[in-house]
Every structure is written in structure tokens, then in C-alpha cells.
Protein backbone atom coordinates (compact mmCIF):
# COMPACT_ATOMS: atom_id res chain seq x y z
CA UNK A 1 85.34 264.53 172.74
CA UNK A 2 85.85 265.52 176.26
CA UNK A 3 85.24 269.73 176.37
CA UNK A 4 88.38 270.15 178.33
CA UNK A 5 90.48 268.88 174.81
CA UNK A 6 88.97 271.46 173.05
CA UNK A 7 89.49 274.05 175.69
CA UNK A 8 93.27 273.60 175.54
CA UNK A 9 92.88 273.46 172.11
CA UNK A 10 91.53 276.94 171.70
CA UNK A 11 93.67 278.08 174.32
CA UNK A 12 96.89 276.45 172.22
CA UNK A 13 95.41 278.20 169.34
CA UNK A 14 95.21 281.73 171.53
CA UNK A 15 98.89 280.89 171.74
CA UNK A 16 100.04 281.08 168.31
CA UNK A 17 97.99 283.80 167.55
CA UNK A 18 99.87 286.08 169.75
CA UNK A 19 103.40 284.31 168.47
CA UNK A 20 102.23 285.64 165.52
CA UNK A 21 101.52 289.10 166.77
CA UNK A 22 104.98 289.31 168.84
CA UNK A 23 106.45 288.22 165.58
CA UNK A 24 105.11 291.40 163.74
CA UNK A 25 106.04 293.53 166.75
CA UNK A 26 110.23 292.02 167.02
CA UNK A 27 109.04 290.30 170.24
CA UNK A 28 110.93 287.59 169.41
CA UNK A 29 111.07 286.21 173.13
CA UNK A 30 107.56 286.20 173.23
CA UNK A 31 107.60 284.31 169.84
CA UNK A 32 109.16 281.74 171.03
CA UNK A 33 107.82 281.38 174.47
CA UNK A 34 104.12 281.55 172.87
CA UNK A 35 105.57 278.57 170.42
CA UNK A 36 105.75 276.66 173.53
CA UNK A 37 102.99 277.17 175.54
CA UNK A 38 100.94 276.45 171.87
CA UNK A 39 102.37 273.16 171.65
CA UNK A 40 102.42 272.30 175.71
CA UNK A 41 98.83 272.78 175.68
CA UNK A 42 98.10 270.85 172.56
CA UNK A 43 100.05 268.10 174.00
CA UNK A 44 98.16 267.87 177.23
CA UNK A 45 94.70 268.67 175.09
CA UNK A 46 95.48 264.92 173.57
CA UNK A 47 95.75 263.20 176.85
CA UNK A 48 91.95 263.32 176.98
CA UNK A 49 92.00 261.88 173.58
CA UNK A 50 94.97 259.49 173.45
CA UNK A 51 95.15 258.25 177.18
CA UNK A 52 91.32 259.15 178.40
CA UNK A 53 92.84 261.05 181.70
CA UNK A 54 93.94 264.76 182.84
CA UNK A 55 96.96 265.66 181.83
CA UNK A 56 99.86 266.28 184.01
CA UNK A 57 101.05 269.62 185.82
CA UNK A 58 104.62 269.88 183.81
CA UNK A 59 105.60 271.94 180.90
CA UNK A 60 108.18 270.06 179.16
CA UNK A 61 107.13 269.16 175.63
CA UNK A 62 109.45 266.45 175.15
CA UNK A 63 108.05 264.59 178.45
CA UNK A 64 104.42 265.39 177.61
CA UNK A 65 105.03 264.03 174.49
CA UNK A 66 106.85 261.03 175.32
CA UNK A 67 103.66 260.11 177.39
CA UNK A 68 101.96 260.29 174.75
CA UNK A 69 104.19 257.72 173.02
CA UNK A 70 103.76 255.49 175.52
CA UNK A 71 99.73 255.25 174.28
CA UNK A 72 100.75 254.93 170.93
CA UNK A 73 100.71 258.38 169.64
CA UNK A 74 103.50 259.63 167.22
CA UNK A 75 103.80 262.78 165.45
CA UNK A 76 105.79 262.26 162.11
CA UNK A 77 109.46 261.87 162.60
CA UNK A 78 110.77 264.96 161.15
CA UNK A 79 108.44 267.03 164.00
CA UNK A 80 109.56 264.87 166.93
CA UNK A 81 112.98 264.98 165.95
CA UNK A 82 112.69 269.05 166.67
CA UNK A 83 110.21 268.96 169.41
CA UNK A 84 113.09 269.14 171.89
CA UNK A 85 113.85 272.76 170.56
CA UNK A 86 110.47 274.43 172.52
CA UNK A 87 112.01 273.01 175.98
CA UNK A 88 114.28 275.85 176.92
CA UNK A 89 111.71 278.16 176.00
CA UNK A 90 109.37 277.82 178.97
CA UNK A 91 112.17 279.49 181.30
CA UNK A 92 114.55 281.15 178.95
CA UNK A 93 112.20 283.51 177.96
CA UNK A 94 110.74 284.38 181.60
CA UNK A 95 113.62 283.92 183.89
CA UNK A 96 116.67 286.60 183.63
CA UNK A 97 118.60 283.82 185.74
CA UNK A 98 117.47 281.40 183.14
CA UNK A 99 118.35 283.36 179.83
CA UNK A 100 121.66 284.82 181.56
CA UNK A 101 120.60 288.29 181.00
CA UNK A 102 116.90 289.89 179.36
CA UNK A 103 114.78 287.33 178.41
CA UNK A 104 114.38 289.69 175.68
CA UNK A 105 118.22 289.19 174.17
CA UNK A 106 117.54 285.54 174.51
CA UNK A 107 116.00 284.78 171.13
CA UNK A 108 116.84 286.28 167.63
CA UNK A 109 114.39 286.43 164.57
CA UNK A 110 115.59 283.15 163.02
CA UNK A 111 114.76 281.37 166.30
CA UNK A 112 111.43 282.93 166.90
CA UNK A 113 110.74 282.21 162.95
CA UNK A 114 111.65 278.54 163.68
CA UNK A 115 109.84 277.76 166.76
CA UNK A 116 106.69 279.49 165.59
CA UNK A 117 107.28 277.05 162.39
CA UNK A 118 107.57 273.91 164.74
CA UNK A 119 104.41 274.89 167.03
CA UNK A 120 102.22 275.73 163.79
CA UNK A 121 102.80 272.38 162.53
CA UNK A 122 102.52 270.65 165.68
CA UNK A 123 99.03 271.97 165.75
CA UNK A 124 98.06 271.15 162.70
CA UNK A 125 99.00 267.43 162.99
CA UNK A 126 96.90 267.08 166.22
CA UNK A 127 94.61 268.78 164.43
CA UNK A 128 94.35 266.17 161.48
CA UNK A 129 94.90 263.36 164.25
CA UNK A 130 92.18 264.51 166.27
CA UNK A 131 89.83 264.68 163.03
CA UNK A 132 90.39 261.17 161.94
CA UNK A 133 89.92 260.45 165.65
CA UNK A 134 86.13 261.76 165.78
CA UNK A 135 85.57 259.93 162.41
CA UNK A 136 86.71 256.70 163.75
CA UNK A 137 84.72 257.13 166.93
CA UNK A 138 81.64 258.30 164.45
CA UNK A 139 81.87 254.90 162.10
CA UNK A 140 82.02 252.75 165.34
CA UNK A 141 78.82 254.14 166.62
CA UNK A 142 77.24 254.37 163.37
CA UNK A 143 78.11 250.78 163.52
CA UNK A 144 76.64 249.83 166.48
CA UNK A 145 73.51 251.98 166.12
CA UNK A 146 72.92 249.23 162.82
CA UNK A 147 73.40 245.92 164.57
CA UNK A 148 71.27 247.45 167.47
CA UNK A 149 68.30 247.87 164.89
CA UNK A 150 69.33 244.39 163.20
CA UNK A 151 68.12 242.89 166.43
């Protein structure tokens, strides 16, 4: 796989681990916010996988990930039926304007709690995806490397 995938991927991974550290600390602003930059970033991290080009310059999970779609990726129904909840989180938790006040009154412990739940398991289904991914890619040139030597 292409070395930028796995750069966002460690950088998505960076992401939670500081959600989890805000978490400990009653960031819970940060929580979230970290939540989703982890799962932007894993998102465009599969667009060298899943559609074999850059990914684009916009931060809204639910868009990313309906690109994705388009190439036949799906994440199982019960996460992309909360993706949506990470969108408001890319401004809300920057922008007073945005979050009508601190960005830091924006986001209670049950919220933080959930979107860190969402993001975690977002990863870990690209994760999986990603490893079945390199075995497939594996078996088809293990396959090819044999009828190479057949002839």
C-alpha cells in the first residue's frame, strides 16, 4: 500500500490517542473534535486504497465517506448510520461563532464518550478492511508469481 495511507493512518491513530487523553483531563471539546479529525483522516487514508487517488481537501465525514461509497466501500450499517454525528464537530469545537459560545461548553461527557466510541470503531473497521485488503492483493500476486514459473 501506498505510504501516504499509512501516514494518515498513524496520524488518525495520533488522533484518538489524544481523545483519549482530553477524555482523562474533562476536555471534552477536544474529545470530540479529536473523534473527528481520527475518523476524517482514516477516511481520506482509504482513498489510496479504495479509489487509487489523493483524497480531497474537505473535512466532512459524511461526504468523504459517501465517496467512498461510490467505489464500493461500506462500513457496517449500524456505524454509517452514526457517522453523521462527527460533522458538527470540525467547527463546533473551534469556532465560538460556531458553538454559540466556548467551544469548551459545547460538548458534555456523554457526547465526548460517544464520539470517541464512534471514531474507535471506525478505525478499527478500516483497520480489518485494510487487512483483508493486503491479503487479497498478497494471494493475487502469489498467484501470478505461480503461473509465471508454470511457463
Amino acid at each position: 500500500m501506498r505510504r501516504e495511507f499509512h501516514l494518515w493512518l498513524r496520524a488518525a491513530e495520533d488522533d484518538l490517542v489524544d481523545a483519549r487523553d482530553a477524555l482523562v483531563r474533562g476536555r471534552y471539546f477536544r474529545v470530540a473534535f479529536y473523534a473527528h479529525q481520527a475518523v476524517e483522516k482514516v477516511l481520506k487514508a482509504l482513498f489510496f486504497v479504495v479509489r487509487r487517488e489523493d483524497p480531497p481537501k474537505i473535512h466532512t465525514v459524511t461526504e468523504l465517506y459517501a465517496l467512498l461509497k461510490e467505489s464500493s466501500f461500506r462500513l457496517d450499517r449500524d456505524l454509517e448510520d452514526q457517522l453523521y454525528i462527527l460533522n458538527k464537530y470540525y467547527t463546533v469545537t473551534m469556532c465560538p461563532d460556531a458553538a454559540n459560545g466556548l467551544p469548551s461548553e459545547s460538548v458534555d461527557r456523554l457526547e465526548a464518550e460517544r464520539a470517541l466510541k464512534l471514531a474507535e470503531e471506525v478505525l478499527s473497521y478500516v483497520r480489518r478492511y485494510t487487512e483483508g485488503c493486503i491479503w487479497r492483493y498478497r494471494e493475487a500476486y502469489l498467484s501470478y508469481i505461480k503461473k509465471i514459473q508454470i511457463r
